[in-house]
C-alpha atoms as a PDB file:
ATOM      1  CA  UNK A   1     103.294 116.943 155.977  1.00  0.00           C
ATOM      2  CA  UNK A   2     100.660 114.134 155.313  1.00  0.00           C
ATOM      3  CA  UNK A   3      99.569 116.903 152.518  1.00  0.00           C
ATOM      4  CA  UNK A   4     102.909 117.738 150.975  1.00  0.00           C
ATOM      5  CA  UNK A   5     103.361 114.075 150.464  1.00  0.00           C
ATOM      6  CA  UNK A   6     100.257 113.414 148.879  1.00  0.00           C
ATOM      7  CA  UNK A   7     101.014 116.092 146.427  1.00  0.00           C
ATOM      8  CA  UNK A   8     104.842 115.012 145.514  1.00  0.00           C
ATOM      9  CA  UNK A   9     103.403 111.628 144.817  1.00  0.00           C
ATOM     10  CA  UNK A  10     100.732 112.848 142.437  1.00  0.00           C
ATOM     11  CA  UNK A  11     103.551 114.673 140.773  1.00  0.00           C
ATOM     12  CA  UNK A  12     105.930 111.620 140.450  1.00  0.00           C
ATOM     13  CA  UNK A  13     103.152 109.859 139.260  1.00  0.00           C
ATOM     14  CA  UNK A  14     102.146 112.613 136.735  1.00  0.00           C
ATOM     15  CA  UNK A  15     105.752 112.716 135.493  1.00  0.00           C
ATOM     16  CA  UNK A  16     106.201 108.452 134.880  1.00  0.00           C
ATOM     17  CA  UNK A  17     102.662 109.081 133.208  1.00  0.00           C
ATOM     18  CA  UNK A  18     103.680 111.741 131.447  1.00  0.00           C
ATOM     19  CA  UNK A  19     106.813 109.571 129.827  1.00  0.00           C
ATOM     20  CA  UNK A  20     104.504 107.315 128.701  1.00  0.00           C
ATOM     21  CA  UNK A  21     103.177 107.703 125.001  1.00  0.00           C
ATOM     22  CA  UNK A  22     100.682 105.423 123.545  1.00  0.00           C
ATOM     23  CA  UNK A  23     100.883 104.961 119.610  1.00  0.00           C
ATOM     24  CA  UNK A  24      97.906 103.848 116.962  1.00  0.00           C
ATOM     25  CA  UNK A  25      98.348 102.751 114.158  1.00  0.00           C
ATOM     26  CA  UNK A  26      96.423 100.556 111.442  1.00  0.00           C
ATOM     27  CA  UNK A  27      98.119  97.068 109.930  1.00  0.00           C
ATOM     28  CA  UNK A  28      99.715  98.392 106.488  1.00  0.00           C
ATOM     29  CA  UNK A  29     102.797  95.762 105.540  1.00  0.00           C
ATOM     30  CA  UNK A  30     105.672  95.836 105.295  1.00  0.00           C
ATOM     31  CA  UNK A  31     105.681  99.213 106.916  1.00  0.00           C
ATOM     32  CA  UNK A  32     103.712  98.243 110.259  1.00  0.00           C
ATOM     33  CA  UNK A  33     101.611  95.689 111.197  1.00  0.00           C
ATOM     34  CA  UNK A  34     101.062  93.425 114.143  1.00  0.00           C
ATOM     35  CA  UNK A  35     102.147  90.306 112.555  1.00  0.00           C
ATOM     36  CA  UNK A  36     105.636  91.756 111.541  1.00  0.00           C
ATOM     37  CA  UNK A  37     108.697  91.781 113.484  1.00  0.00           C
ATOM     38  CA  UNK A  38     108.891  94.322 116.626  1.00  0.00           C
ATOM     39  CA  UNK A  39     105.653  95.839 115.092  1.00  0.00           C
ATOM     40  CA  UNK A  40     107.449  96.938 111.572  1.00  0.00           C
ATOM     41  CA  UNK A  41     110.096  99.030 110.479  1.00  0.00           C
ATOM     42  CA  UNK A  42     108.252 102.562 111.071  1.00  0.00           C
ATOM     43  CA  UNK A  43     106.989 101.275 114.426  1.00  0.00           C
ATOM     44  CA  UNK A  44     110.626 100.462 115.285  1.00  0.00           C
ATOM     45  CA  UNK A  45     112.102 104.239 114.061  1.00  0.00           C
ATOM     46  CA  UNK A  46     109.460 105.658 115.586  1.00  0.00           C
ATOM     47  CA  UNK A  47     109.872 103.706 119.104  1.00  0.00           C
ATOM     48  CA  UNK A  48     113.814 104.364 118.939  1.00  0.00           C
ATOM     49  CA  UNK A  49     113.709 108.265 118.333  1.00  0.00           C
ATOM     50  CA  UNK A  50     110.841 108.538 121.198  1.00  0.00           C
ATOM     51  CA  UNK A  51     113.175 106.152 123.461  1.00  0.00           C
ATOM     52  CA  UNK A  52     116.176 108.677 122.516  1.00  0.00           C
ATOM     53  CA  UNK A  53     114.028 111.438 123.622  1.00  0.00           C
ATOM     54  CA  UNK A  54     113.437 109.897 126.725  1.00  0.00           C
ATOM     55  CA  UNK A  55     109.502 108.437 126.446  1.00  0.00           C
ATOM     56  CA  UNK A  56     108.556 104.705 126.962  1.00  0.00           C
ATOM     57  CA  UNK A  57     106.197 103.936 123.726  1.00  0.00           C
ATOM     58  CA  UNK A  58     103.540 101.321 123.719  1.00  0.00           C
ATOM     59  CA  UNK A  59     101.540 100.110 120.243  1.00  0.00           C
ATOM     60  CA  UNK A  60      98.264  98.882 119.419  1.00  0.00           C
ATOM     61  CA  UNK A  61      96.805  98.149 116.088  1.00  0.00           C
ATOM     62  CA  UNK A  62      93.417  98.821 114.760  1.00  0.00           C
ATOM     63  CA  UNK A  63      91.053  99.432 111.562  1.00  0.00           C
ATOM     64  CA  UNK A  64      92.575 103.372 110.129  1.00  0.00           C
ATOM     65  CA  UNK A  65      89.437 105.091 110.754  1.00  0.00           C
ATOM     66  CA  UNK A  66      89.685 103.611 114.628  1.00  0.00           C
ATOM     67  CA  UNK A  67      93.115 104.785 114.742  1.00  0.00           C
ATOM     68  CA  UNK A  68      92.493 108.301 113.644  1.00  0.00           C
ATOM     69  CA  UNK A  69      89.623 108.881 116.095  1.00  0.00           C
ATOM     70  CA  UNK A  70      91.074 107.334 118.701  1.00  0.00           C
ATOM     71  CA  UNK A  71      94.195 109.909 118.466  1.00  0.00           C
ATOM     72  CA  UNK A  72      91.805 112.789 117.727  1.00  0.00           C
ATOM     73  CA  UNK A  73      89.582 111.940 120.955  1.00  0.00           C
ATOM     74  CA  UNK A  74      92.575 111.563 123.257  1.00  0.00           C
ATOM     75  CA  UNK A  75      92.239 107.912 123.539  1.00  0.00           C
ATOM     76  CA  UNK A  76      95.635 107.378 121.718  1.00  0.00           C
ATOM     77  CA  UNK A  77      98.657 110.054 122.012  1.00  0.00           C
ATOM     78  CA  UNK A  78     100.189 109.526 118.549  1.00  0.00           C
ATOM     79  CA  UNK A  79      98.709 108.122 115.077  1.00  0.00           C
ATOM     80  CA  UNK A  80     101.722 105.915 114.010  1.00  0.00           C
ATOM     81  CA  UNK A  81     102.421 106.434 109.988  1.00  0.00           C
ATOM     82  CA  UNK A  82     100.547 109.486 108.315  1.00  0.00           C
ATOM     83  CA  UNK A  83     100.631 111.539 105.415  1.00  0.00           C
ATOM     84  CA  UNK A  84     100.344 114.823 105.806  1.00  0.00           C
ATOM     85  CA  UNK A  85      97.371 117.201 104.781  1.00  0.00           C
ATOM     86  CA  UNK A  86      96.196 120.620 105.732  1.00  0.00           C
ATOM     87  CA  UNK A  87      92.804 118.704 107.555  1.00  0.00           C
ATOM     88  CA  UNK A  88      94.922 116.418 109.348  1.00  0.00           C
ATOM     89  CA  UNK A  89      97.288 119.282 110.564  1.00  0.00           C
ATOM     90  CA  UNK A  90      94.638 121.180 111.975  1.00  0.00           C
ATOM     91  CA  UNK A  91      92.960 118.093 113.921  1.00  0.00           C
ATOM     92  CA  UNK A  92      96.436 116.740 114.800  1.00  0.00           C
ATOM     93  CA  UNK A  93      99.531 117.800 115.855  1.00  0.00           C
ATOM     94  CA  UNK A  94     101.880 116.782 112.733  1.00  0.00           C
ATOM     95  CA  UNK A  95     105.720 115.682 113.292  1.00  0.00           C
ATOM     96  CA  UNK A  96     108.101 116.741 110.083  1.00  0.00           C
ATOM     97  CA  UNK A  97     108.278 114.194 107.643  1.00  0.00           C
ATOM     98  CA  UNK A  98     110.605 111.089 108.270  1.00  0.00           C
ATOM     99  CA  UNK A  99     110.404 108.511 105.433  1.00  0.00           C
ATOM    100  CA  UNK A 100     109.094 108.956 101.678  1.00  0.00           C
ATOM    101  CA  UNK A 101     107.043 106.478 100.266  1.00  0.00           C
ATOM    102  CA  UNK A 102     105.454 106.086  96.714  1.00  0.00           C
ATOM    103  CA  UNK A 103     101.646 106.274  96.130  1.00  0.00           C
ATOM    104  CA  UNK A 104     100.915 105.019  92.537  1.00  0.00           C
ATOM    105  CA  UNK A 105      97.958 104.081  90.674  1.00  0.00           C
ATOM    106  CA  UNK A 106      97.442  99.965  90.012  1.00  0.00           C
ATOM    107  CA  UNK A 107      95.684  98.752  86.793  1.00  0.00           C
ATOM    108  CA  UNK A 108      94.976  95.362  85.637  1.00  0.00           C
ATOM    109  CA  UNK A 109      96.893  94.609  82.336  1.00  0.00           C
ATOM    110  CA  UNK A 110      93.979  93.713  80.398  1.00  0.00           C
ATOM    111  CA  UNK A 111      92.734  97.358  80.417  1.00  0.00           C
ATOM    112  CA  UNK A 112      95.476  98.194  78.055  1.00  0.00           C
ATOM    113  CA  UNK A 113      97.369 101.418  79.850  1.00  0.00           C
ATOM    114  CA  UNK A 114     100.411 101.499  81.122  1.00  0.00           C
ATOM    115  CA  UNK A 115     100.835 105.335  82.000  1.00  0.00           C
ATOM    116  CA  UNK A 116      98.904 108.416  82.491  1.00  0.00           C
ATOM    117  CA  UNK A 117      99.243 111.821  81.997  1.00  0.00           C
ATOM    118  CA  UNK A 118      96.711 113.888  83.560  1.00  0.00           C
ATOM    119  CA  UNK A 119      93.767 113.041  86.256  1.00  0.00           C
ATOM    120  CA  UNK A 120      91.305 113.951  83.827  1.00  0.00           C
ATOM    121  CA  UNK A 121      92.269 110.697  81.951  1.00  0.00           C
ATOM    122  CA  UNK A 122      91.083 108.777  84.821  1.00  0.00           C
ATOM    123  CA  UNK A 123      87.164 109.762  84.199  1.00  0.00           C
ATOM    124  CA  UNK A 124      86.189 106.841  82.303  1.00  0.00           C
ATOM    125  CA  UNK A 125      87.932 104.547  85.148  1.00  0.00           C
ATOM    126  CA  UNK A 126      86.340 102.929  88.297  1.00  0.00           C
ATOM    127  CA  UNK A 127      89.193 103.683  91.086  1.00  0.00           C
ATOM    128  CA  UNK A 128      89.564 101.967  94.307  1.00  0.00           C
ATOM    129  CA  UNK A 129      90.862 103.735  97.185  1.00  0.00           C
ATOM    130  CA  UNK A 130      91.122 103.163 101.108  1.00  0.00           C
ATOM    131  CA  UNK A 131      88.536 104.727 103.626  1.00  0.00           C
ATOM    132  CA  UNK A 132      90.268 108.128 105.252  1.00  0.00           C
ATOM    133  CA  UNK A 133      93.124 107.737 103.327  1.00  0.00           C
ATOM    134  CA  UNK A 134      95.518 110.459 101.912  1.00  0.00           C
ATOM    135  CA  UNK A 135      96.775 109.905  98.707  1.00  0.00           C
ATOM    136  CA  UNK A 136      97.386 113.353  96.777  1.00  0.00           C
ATOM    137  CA  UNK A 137      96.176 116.624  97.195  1.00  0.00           C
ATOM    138  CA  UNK A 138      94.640 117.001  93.966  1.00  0.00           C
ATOM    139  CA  UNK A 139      93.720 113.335  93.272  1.00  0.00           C
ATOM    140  CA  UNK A 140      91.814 113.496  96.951  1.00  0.00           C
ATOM    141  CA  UNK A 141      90.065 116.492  95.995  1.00  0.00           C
ATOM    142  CA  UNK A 142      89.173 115.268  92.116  1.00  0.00           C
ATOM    143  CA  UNK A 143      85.798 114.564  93.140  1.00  0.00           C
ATOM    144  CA  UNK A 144      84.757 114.102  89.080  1.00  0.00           C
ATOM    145  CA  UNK A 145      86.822 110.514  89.365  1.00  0.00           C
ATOM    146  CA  UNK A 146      84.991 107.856  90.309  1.00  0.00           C
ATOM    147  CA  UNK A 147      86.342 106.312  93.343  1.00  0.00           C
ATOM    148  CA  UNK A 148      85.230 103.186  94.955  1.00  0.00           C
ATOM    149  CA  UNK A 149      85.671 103.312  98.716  1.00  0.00           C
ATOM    150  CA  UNK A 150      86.912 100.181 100.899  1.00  0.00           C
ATOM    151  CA  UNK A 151      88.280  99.690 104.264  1.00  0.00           C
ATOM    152  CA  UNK A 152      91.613  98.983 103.571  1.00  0.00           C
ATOM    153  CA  UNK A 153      94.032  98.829 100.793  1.00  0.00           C
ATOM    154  CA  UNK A 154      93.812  94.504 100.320  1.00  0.00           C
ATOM    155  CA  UNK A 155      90.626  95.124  99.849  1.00  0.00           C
ATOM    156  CA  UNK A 156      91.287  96.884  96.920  1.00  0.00           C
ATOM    157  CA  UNK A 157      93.502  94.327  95.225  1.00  0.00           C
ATOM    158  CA  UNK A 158      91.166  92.094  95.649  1.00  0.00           C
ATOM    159  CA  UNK A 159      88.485  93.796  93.984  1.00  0.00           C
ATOM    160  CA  UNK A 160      90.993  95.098  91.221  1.00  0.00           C
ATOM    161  CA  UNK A 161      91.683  91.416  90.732  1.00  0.00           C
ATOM    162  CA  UNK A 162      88.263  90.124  90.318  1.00  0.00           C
ATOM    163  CA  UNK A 163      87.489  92.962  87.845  1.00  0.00           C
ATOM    164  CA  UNK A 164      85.013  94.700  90.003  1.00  0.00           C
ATOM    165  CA  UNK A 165      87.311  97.954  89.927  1.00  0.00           C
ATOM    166  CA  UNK A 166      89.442  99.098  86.758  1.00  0.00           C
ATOM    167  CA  UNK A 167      92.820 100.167  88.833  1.00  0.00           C
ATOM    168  CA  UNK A 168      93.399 101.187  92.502  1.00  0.00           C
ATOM    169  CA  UNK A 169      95.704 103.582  94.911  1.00  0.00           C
ATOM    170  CA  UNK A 170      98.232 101.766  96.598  1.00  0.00           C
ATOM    171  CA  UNK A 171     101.525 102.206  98.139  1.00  0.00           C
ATOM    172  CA  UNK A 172     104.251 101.022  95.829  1.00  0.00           C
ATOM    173  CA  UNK A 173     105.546  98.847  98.894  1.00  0.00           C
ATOM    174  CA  UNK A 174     102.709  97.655  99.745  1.00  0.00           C
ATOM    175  CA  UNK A 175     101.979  96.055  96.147  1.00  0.00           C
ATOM    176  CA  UNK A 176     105.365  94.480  96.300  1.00  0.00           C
ATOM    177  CA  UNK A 177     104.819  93.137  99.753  1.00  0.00           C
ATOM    178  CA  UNK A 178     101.808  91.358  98.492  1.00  0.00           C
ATOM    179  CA  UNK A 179     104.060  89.829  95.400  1.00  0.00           C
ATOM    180  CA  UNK A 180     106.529  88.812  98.068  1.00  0.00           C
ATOM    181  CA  UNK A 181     104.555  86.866 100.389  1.00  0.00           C
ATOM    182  CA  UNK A 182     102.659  84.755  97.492  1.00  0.00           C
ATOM    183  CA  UNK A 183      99.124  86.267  98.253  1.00  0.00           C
ATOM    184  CA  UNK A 184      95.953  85.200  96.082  1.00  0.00           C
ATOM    185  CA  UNK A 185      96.054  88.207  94.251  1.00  0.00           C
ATOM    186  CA  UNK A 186      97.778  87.633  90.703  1.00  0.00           C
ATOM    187  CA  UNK A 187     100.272  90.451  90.768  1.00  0.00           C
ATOM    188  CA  UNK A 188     101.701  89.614  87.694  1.00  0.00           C
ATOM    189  CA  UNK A 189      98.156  90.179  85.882  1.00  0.00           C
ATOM    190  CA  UNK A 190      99.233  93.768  87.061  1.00  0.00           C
ATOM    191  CA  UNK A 191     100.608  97.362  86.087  1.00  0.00           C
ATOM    192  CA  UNK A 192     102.027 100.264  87.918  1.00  0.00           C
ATOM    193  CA  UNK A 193     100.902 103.212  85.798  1.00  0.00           C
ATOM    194  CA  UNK A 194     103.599 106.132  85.839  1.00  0.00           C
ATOM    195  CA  UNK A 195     104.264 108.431  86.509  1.00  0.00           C
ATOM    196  CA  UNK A 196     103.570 107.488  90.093  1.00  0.00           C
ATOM    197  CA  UNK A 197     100.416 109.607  91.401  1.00  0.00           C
ATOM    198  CA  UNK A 198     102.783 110.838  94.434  1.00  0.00           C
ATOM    199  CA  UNK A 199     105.600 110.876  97.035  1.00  0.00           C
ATOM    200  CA  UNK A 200     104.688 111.320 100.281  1.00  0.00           C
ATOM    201  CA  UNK A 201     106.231 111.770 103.590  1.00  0.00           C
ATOM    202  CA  UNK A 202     105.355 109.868 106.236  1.00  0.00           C
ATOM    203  CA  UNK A 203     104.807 111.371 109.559  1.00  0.00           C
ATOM    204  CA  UNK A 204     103.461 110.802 113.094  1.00  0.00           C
ATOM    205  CA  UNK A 205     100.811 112.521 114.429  1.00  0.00           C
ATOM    206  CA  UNK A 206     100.170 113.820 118.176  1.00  0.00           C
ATOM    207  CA  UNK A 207      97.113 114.180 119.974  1.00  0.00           C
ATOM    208  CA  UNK A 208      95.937 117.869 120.224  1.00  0.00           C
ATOM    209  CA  UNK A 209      94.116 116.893 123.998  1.00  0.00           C
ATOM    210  CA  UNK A 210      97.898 115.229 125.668  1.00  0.00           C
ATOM    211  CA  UNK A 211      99.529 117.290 127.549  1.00  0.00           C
ATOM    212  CA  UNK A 212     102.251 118.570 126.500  1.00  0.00           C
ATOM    213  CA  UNK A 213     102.440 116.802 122.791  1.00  0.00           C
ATOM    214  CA  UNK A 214     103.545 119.433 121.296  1.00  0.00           C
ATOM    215  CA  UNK A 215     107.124 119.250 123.005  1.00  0.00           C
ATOM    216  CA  UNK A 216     106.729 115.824 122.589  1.00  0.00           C
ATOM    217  CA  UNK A 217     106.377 115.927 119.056  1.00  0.00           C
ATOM    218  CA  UNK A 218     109.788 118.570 118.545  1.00  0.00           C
ATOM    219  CA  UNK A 219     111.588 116.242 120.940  1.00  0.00           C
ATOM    220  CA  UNK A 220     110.478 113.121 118.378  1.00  0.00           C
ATOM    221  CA  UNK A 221     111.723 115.229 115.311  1.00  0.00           C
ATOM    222  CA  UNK A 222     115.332 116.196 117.215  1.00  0.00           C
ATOM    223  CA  UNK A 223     115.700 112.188 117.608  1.00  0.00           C
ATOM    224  CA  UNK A 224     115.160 111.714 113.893  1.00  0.00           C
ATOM    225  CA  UNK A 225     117.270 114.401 112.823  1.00  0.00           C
ATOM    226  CA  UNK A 226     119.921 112.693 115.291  1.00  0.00           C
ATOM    227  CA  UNK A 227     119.403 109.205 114.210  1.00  0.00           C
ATOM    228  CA  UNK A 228     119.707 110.372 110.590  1.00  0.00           C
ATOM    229  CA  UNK A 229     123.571 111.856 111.617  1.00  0.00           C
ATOM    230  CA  UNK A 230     124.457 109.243 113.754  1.00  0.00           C
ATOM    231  CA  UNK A 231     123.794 106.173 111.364  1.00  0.00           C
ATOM    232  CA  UNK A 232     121.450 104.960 113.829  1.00  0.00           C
ATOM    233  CA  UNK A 233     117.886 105.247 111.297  1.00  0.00           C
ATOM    234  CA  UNK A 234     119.666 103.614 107.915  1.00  0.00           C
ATOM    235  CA  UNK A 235     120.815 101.037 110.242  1.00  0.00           C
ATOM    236  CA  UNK A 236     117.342  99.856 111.400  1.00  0.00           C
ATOM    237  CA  UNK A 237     116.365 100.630 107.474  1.00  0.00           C
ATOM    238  CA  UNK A 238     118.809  98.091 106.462  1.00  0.00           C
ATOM    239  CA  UNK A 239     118.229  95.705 109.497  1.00  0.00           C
ATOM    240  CA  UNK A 240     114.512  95.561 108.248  1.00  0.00           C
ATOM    241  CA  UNK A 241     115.595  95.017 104.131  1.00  0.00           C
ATOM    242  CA  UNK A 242     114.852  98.558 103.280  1.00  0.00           C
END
């Protein structure tokens, strides 16, 4: 008996453990971040379709290349906010894509360009882009460009600002987020090239060494797809200004 119980209670606890999902994710406004309300708008979709699917969601945010080892070691279950690519799907478990954001390239106006045609244009052009970052397919893999590597993507405005880069890779959001909140960067002294360089879809990403994730992760994309029909995901859009 003394056995029996033993082993019921290691599967109760097993199962409230199991319901459990810790989520990773770096501070990128105004889509998540710790300083924004309930964690950010993706942070709040993301919690709401896992709570419709029946899992209690925790978040913690960290530098992007902490985040993506930390999911790829087990530490994490799920990498909040990714793009997809065919390394990541392989070292991840990938969820189908939820939201679409913009990537474009960000150039100060005294360089004198205002659009772009092909990424061979870009040679003469020092680039700034964000550490483990996926941008485009063929922009990531243009290794003749030469791209100047930082830790995160305020970085690069900063150093687009002070000249020490000619244009940088940036979320269109995220550019107009900065605008918004007054930062030191002069946004007006800059352009959005077009066309933009991509459109991405943003995804969550799943642990390959959590038990059971991959269930987890089709349970996540039946919650979207319901949110999406019920009203429920343009509501929190719209509750958040997007």
């Amino acid at each position: 008996m003394k056995t029996l119980l033993i082993a019921v209670c290691a599967l109760l606890s097993f199962e409230i453990h199991a319901k459990d999902i810790s989520m990773v994710a770096t501070d990128w406004e105004p889509y998540y971040g710790n300083e924004l309300k309930e964690g950010g708008v993706i942070t709040k979709l993301a919690t709401a379709a896992f709570k419709r699917a029946g899992f209690n969601t925790t978040i913690s945010f960290v530098p992007w290349a902490r985040a993506l080892k930390q999911v790829e070691d087990g530490e994490s279950d799920v990498l909040l906010g990714a793009y997809y690519n065919k390394e990541r799907a392989v070292t991840y478990i990938p969820s189908e894509g939820f939201y679409s954001i913009e990537t474009a390239l960000v150039a100060n106006k005294s360089l004198g360009i205002s659009k772009w045609g092909s990424l061979e244009e870009l040679k003469p052009y020092r680039i700034g882009v964000a550490r483990g970052y996926a941008n485009s397919e063929a922009f990531d893999k243009a290794d003749f460009l030469q791209k100047h590597v930082v830790g995160n993507p305020l970085q690069n405005l900063q150093k687009l600002s002070l000249g020490r880069v000619d244009m940088i890779v940036i979320a269109a959001g995220r550019l107009n987020y900065e605008a918004s909140k007054k930062s030191k960067v002069d946004i007006n002294s800059l352009v959005l090239l077009t066309p933009v360089l991509a459109k991405n879809s943003l995804h969550i990403t799943g642990s390959r060494k959590t038990d059971g994730m991959k269930a987890k992760i089709k349970a996540f994309n039946t919650a979207i797809k319901e949110m999406k029909a019920d009203g429920s995901f343009n509501h929190i859009l719209k509750s958040y200004g997007f």
